[in-house]
PDB file of N, CA and C in Angstrom:
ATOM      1  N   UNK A   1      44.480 -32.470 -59.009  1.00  0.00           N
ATOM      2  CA  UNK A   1      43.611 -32.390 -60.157  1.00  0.00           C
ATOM      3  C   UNK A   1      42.832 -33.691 -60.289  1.00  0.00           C
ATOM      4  N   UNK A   2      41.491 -33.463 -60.863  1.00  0.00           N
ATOM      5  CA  UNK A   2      40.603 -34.859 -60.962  1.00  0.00           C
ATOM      6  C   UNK A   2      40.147 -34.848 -62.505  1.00  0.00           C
ATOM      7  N   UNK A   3      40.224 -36.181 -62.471  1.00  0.00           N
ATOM      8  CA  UNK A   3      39.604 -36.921 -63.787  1.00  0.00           C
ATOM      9  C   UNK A   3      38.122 -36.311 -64.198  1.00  0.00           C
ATOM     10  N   UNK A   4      37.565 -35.886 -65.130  1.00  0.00           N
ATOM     11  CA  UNK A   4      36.344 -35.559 -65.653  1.00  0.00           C
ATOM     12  C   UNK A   4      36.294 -36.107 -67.475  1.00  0.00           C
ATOM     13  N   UNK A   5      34.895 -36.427 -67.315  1.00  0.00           N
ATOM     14  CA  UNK A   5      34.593 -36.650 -68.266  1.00  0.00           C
ATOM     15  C   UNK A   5      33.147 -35.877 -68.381  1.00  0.00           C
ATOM     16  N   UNK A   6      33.419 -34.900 -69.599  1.00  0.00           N
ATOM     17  CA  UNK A   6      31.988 -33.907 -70.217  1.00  0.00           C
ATOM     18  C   UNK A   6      31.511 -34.669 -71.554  1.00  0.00           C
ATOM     19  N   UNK A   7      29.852 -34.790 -71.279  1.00  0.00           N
ATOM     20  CA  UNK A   7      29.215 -35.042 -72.708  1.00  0.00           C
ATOM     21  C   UNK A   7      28.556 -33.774 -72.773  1.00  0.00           C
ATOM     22  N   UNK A   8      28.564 -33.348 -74.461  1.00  0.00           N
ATOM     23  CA  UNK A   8      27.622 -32.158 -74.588  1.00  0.00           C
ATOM     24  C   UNK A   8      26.889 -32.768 -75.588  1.00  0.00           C
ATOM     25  N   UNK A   9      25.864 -31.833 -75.975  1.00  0.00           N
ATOM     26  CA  UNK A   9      25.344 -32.186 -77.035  1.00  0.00           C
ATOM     27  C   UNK A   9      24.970 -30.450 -77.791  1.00  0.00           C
ATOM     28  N   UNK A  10      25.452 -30.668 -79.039  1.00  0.00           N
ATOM     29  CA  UNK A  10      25.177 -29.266 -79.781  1.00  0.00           C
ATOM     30  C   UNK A  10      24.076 -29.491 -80.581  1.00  0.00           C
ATOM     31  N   UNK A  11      23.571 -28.524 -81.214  1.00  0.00           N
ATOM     32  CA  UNK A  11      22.476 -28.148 -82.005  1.00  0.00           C
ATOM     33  C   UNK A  11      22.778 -29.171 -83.742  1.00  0.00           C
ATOM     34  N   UNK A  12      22.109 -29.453 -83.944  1.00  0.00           N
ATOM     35  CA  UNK A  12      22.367 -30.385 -85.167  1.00  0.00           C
ATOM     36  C   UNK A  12      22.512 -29.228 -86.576  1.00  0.00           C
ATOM     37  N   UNK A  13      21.869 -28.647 -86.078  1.00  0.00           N
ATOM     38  CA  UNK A  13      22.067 -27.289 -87.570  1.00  0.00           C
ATOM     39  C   UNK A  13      23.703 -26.889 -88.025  1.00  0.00           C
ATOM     40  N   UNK A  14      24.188 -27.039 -86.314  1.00  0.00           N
ATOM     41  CA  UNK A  14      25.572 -26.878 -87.217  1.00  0.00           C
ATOM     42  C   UNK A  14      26.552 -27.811 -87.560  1.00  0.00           C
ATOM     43  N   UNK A  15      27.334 -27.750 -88.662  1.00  0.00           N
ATOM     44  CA  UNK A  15      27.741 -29.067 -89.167  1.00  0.00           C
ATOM     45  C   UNK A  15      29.121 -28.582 -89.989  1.00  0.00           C
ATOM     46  N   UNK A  16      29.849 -29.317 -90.730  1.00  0.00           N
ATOM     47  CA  UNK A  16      30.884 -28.756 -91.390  1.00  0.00           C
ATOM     48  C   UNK A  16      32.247 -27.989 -90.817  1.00  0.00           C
ATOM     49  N   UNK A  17      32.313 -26.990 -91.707  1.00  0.00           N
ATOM     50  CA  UNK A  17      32.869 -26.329 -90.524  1.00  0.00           C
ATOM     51  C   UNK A  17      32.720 -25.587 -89.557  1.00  0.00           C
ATOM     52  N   UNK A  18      31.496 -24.624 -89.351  1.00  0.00           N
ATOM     53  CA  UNK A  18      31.024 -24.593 -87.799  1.00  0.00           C
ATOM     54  C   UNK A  18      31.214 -25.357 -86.108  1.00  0.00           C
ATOM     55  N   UNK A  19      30.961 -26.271 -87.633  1.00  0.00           N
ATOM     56  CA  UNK A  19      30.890 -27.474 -86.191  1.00  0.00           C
ATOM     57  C   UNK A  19      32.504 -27.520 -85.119  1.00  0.00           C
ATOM     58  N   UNK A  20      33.437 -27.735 -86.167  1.00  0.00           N
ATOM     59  CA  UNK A  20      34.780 -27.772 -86.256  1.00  0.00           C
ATOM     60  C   UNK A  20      35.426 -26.475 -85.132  1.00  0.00           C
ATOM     61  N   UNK A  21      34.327 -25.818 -85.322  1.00  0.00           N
ATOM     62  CA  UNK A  21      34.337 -24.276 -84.672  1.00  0.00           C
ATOM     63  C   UNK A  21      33.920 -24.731 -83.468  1.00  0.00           C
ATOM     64  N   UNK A  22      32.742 -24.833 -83.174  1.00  0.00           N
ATOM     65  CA  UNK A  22      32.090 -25.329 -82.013  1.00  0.00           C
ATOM     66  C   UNK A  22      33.125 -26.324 -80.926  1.00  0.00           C
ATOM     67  N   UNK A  23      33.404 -27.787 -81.322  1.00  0.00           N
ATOM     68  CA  UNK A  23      34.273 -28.501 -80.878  1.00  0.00           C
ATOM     69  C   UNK A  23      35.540 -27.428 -80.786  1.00  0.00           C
ATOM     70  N   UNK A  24      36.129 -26.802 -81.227  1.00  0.00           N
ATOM     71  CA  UNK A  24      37.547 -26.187 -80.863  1.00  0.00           C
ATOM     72  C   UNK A  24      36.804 -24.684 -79.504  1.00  0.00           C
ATOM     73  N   UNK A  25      36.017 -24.570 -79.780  1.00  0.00           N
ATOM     74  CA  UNK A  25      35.643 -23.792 -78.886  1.00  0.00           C
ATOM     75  C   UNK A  25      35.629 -24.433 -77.531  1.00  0.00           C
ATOM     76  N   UNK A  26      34.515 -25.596 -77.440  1.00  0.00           N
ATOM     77  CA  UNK A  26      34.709 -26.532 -75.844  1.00  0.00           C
ATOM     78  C   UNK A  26      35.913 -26.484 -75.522  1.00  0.00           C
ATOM     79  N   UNK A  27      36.892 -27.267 -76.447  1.00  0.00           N
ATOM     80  CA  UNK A  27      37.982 -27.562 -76.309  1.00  0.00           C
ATOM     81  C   UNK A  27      38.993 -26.591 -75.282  1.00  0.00           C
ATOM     82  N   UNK A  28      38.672 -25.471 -75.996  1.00  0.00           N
ATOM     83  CA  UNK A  28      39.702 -24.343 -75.646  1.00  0.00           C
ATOM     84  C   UNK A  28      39.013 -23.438 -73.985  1.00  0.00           C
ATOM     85  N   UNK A  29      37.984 -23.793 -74.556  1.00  0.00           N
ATOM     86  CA  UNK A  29      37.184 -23.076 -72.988  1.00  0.00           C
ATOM     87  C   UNK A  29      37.833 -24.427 -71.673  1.00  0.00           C
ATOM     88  N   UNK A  30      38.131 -25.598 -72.107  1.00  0.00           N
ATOM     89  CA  UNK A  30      38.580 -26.664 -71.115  1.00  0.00           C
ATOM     90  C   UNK A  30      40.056 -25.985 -70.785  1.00  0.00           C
ATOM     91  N   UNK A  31      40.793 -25.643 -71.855  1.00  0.00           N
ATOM     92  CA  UNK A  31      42.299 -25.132 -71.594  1.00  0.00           C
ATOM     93  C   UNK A  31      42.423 -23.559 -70.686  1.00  0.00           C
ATOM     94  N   UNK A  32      41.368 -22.964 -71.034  1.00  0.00           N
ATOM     95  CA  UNK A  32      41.790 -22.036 -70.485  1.00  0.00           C
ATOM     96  C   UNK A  32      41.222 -21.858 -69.009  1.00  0.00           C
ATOM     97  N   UNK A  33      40.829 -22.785 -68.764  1.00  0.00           N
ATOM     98  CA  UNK A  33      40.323 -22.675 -67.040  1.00  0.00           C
ATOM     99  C   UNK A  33      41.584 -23.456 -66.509  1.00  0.00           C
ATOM    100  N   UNK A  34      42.579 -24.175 -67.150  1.00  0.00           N
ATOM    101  CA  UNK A  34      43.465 -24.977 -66.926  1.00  0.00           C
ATOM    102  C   UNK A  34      43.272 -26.096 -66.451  1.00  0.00           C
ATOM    103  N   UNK A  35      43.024 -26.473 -67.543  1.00  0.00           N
ATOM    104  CA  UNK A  35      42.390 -28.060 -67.667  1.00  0.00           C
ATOM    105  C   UNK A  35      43.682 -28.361 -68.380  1.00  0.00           C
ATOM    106  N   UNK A  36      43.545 -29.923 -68.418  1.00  0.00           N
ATOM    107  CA  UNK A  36      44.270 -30.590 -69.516  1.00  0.00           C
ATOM    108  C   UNK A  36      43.537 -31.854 -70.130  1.00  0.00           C
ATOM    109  N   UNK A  37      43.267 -31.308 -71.725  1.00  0.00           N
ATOM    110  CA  UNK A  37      42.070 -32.372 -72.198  1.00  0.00           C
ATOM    111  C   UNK A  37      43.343 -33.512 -72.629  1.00  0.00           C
ATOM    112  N   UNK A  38      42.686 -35.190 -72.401  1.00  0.00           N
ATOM    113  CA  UNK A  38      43.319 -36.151 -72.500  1.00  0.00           C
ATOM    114  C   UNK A  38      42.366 -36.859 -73.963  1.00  0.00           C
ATOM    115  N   UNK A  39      41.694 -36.658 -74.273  1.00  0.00           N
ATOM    116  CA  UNK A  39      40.871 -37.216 -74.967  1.00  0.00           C
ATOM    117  C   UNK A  39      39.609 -36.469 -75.467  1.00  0.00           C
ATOM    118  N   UNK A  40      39.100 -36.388 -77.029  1.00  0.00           N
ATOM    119  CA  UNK A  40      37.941 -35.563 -77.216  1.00  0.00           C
ATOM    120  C   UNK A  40      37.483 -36.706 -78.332  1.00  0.00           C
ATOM    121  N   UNK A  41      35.934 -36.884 -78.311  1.00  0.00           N
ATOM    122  CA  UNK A  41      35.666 -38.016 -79.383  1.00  0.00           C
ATOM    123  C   UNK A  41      34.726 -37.232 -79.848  1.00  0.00           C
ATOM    124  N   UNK A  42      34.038 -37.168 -81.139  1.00  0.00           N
ATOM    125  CA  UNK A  42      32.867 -36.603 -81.715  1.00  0.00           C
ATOM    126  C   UNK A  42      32.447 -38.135 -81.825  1.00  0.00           C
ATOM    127  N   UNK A  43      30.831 -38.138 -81.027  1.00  0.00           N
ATOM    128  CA  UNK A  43      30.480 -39.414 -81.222  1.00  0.00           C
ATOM    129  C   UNK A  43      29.429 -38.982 -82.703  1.00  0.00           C
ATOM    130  N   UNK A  44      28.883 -38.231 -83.000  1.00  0.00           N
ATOM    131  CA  UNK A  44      28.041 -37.741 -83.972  1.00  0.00           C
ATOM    132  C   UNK A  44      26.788 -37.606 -83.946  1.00  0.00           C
ATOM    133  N   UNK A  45      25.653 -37.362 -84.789  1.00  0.00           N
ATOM    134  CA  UNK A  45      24.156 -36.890 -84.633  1.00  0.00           C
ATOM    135  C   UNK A  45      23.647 -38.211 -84.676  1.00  0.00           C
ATOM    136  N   UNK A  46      22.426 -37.845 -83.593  1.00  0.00           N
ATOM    137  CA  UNK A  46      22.089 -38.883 -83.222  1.00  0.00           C
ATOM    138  C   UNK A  46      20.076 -38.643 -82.910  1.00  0.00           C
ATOM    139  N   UNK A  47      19.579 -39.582 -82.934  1.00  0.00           N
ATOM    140  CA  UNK A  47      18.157 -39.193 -82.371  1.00  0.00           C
ATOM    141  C   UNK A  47      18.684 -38.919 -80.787  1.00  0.00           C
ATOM    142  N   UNK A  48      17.694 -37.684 -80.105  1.00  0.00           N
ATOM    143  CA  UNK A  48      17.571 -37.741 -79.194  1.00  0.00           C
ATOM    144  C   UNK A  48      16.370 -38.361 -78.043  1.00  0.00           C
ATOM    145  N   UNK A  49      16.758 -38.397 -76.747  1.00  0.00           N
ATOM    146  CA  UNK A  49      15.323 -39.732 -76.074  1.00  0.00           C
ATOM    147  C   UNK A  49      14.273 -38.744 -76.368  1.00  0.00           C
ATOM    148  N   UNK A  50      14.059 -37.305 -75.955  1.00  0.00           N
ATOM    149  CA  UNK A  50      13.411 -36.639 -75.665  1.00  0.00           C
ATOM    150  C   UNK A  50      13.783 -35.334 -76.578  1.00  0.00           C
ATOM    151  N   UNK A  51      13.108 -34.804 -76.938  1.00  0.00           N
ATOM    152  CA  UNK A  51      13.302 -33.245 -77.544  1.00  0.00           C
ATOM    153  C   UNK A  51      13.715 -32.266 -77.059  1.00  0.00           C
ATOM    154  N   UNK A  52      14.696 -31.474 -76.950  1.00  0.00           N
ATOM    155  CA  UNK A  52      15.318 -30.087 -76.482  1.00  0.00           C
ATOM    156  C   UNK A  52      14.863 -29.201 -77.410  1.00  0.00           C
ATOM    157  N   UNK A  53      14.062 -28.056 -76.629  1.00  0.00           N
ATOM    158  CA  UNK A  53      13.396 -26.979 -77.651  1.00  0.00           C
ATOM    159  C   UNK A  53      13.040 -27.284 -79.020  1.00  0.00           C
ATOM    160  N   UNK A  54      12.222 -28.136 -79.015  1.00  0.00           N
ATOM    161  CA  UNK A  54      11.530 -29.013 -80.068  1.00  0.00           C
ATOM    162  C   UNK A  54      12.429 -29.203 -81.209  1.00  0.00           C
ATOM    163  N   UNK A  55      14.019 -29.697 -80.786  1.00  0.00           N
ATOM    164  CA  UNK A  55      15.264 -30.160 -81.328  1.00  0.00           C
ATOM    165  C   UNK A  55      14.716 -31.947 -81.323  1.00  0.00           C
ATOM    166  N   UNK A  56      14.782 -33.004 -82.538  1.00  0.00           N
ATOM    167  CA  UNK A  56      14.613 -33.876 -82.443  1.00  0.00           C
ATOM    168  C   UNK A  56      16.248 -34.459 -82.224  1.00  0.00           C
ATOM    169  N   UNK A  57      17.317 -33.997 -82.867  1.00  0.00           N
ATOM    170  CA  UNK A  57      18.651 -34.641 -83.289  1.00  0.00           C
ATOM    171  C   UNK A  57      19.907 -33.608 -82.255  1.00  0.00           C
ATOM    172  N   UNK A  58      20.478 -34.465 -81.909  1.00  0.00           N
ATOM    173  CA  UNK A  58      21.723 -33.627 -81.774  1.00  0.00           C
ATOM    174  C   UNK A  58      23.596 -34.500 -82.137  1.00  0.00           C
ATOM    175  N   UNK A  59      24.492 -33.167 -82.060  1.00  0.00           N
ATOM    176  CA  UNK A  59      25.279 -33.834 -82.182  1.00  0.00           C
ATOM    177  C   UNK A  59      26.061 -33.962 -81.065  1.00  0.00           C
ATOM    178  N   UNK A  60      26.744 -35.374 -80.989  1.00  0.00           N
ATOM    179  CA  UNK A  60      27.256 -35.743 -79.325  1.00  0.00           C
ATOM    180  C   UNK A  60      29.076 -35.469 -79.531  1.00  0.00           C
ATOM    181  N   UNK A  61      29.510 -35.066 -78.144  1.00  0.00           N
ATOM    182  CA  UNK A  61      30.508 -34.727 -78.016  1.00  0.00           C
ATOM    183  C   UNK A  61      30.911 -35.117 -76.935  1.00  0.00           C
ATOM    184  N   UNK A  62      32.377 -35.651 -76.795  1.00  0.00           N
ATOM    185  CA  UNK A  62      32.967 -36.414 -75.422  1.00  0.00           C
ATOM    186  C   UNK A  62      33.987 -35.998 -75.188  1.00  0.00           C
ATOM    187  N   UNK A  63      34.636 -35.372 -73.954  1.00  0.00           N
ATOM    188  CA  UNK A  63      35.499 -34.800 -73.744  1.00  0.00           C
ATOM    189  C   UNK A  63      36.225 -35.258 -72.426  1.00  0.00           C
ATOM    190  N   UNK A  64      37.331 -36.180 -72.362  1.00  0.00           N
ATOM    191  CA  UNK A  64      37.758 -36.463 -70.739  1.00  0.00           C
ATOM    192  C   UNK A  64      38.985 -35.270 -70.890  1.00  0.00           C
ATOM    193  N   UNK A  65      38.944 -35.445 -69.385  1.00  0.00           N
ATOM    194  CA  UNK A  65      39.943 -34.217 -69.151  1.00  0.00           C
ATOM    195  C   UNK A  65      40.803 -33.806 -67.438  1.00  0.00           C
ATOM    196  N   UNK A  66      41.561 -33.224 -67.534  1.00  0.00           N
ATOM    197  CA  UNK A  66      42.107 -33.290 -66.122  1.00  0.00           C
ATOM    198  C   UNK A  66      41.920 -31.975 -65.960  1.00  0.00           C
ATOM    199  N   UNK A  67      41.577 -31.324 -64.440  1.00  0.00           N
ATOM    200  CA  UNK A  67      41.344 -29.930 -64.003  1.00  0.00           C
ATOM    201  C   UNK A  67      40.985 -30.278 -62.148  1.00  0.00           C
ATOM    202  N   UNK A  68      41.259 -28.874 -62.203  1.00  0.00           N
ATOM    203  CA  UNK A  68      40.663 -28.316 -60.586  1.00  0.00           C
ATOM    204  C   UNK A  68      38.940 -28.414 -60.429  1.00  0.00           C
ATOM    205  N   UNK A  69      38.772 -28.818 -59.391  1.00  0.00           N
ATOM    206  CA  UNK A  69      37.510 -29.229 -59.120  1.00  0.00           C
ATOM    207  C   UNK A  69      36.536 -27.777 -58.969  1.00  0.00           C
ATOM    208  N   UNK A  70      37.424 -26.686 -58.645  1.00  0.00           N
ATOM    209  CA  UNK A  70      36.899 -25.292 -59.030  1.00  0.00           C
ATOM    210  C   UNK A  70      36.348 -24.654 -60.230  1.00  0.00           C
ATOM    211  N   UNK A  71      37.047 -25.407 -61.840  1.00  0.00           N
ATOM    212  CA  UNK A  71      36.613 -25.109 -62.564  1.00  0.00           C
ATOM    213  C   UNK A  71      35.675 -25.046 -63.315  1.00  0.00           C
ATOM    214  N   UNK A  72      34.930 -26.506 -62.544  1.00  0.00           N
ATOM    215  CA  UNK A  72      34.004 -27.156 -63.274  1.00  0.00           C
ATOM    216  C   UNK A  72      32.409 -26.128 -63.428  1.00  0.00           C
ATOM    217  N   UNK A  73      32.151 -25.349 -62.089  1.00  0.00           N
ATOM    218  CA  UNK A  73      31.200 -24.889 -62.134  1.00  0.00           C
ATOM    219  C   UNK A  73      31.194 -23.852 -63.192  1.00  0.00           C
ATOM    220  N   UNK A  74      32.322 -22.820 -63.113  1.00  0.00           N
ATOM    221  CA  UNK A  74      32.065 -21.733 -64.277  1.00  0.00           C
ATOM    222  C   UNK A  74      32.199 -22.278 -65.880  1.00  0.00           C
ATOM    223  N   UNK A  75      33.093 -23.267 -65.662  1.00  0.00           N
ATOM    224  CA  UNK A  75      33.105 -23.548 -66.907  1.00  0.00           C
ATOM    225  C   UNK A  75      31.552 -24.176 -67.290  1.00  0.00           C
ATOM    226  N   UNK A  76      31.093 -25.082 -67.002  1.00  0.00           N
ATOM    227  CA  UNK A  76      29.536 -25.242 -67.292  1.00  0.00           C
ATOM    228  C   UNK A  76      28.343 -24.031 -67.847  1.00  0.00           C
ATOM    229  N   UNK A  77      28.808 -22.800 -66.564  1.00  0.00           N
ATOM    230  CA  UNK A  77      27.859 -21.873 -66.979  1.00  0.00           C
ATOM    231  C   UNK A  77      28.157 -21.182 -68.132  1.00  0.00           C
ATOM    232  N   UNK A  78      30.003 -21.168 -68.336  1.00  0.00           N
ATOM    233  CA  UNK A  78      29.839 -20.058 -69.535  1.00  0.00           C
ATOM    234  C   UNK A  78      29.322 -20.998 -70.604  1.00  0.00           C
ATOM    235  N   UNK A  79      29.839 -22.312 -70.659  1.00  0.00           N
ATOM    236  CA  UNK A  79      29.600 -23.218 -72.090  1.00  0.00           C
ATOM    237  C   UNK A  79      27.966 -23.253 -71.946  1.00  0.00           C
ATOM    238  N   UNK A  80      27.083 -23.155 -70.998  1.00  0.00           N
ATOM    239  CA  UNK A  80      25.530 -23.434 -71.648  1.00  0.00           C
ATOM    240  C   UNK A  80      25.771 -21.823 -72.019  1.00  0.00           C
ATOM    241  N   UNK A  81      25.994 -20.911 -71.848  1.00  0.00           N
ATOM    242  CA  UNK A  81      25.600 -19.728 -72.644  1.00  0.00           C
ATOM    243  C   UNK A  81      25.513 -19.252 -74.071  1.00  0.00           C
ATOM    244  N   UNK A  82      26.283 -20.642 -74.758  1.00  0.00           N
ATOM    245  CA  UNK A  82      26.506 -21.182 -76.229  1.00  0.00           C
ATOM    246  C   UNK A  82      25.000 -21.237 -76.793  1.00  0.00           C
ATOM    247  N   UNK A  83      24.681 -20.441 -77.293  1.00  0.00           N
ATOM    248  CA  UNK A  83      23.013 -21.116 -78.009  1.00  0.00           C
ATOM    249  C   UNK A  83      23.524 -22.503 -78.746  1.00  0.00           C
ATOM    250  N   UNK A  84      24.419 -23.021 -79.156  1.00  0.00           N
ATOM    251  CA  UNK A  84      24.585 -24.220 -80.018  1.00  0.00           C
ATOM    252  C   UNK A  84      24.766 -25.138 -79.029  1.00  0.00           C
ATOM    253  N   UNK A  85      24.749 -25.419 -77.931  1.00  0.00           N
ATOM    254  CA  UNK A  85      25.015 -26.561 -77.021  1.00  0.00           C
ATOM    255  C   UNK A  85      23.333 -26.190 -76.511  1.00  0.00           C
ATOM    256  N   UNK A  86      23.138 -27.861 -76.780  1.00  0.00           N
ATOM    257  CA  UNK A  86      21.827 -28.066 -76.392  1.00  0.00           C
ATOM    258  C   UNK A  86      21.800 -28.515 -74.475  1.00  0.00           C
ATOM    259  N   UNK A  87      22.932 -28.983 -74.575  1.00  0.00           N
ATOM    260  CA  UNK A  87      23.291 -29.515 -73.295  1.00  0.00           C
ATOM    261  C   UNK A  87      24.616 -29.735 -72.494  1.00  0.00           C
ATOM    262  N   UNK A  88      24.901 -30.239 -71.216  1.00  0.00           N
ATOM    263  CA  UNK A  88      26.003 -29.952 -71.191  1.00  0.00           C
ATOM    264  C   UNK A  88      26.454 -30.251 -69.884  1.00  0.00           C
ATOM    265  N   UNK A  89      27.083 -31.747 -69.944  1.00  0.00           N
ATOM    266  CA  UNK A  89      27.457 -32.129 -68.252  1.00  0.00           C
ATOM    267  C   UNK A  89      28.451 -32.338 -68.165  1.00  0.00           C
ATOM    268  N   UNK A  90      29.002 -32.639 -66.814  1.00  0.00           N
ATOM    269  CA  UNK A  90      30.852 -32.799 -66.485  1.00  0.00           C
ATOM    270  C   UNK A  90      30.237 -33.860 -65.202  1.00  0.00           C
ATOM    271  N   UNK A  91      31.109 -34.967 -65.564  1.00  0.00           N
ATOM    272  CA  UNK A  91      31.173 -36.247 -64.585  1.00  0.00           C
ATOM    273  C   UNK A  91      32.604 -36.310 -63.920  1.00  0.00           C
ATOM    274  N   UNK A  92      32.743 -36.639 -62.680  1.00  0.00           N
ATOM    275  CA  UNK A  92      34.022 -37.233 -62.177  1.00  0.00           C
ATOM    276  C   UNK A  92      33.994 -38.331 -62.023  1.00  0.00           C
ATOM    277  N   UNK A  93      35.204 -38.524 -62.865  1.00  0.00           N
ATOM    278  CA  UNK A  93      35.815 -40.382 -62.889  1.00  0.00           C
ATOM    279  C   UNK A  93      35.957 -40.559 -62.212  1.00  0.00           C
ATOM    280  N   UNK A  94      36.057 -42.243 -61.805  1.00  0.00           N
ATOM    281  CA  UNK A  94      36.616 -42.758 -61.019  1.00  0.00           C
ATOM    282  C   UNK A  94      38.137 -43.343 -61.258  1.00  0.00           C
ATOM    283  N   UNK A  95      38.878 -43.277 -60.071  1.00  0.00           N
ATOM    284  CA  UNK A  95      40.576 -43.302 -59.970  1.00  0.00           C
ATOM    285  C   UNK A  95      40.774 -44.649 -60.936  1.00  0.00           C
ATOM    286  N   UNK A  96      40.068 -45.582 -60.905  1.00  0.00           N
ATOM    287  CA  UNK A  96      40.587 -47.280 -62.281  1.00  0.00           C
ATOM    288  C   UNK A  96      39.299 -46.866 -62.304  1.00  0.00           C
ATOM    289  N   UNK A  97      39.996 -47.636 -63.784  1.00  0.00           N
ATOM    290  CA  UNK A  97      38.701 -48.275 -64.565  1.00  0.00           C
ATOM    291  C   UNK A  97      38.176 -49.297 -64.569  1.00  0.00           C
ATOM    292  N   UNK A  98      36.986 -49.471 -64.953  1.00  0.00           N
ATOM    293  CA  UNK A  98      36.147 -51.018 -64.560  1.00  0.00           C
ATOM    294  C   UNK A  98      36.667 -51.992 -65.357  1.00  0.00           C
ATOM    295  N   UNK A  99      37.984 -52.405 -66.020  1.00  0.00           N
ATOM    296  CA  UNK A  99      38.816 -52.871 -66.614  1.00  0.00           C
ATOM    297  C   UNK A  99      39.768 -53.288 -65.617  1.00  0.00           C
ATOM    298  N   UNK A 100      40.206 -52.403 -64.890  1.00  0.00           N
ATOM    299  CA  UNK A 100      41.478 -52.613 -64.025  1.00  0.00           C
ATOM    300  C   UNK A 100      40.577 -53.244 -63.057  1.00  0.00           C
ATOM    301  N   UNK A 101      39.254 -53.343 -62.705  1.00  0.00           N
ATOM    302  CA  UNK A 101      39.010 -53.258 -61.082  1.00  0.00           C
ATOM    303  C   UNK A 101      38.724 -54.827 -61.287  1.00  0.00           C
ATOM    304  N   UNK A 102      38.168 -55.393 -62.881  1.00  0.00           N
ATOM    305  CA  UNK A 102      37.739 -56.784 -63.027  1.00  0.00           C
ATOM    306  C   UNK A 102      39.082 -57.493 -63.074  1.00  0.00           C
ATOM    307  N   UNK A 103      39.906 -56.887 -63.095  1.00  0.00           N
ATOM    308  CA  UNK A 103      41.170 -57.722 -62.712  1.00  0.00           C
ATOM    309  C   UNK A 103      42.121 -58.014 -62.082  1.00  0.00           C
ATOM    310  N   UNK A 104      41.338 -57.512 -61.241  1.00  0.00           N
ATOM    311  CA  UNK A 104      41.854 -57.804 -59.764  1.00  0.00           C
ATOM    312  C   UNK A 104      41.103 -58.798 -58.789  1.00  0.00           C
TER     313      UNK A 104
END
């Protein structure tokens, strides 16, 4: 299994508890491909650089996580099928962190 880290970004309209909805939704779409999320941060709404469907704001979401390198593709496609995710990437970590590597 490999290290990933997903940023999304959802639609700013939803907020409250929707939102709450939304985040448990990623969440659970990570578990059920059999992932194991290690960490989820709501970084919050934010200006965006550029406009998504003449969206000025979104809200940011961070998700590291452990999974099969198989999962990553479907899981991507079903989560953009979300009209509320404006966006939506999965990075692979690297094995240390740039913490461990400066100290060495």
């Amino acid at each position: 299994m490999g290290l990933y880290e997903g940023m999304f970004i959802l639609s700013p309209d939803v907020d409250g508890e929707s939102l709450e909805k939304e985040i448990d939704y990623l969440k659970n779409e990570v578990v059920k491909l059999l992932g194991e999320i290690s960490e989820a941060k709501a970084l919050g709404k934010r200006r965006l650089a550029y406009p998504i469907n003449k969206v000025k704001d979104g809200f940011y979401l961070l998700i590291n996580f452990a999974a099969k390198s198989d999962i990553i593709d479907p899981f991507l496609k079903k989560v953009r099928l979300n009209p509320n995710v404006l966006r939506a990437q999965v990075f692979k970590k690297e094995k240390h962190s740039i913490s461990e590597i400066r100290a060495n």
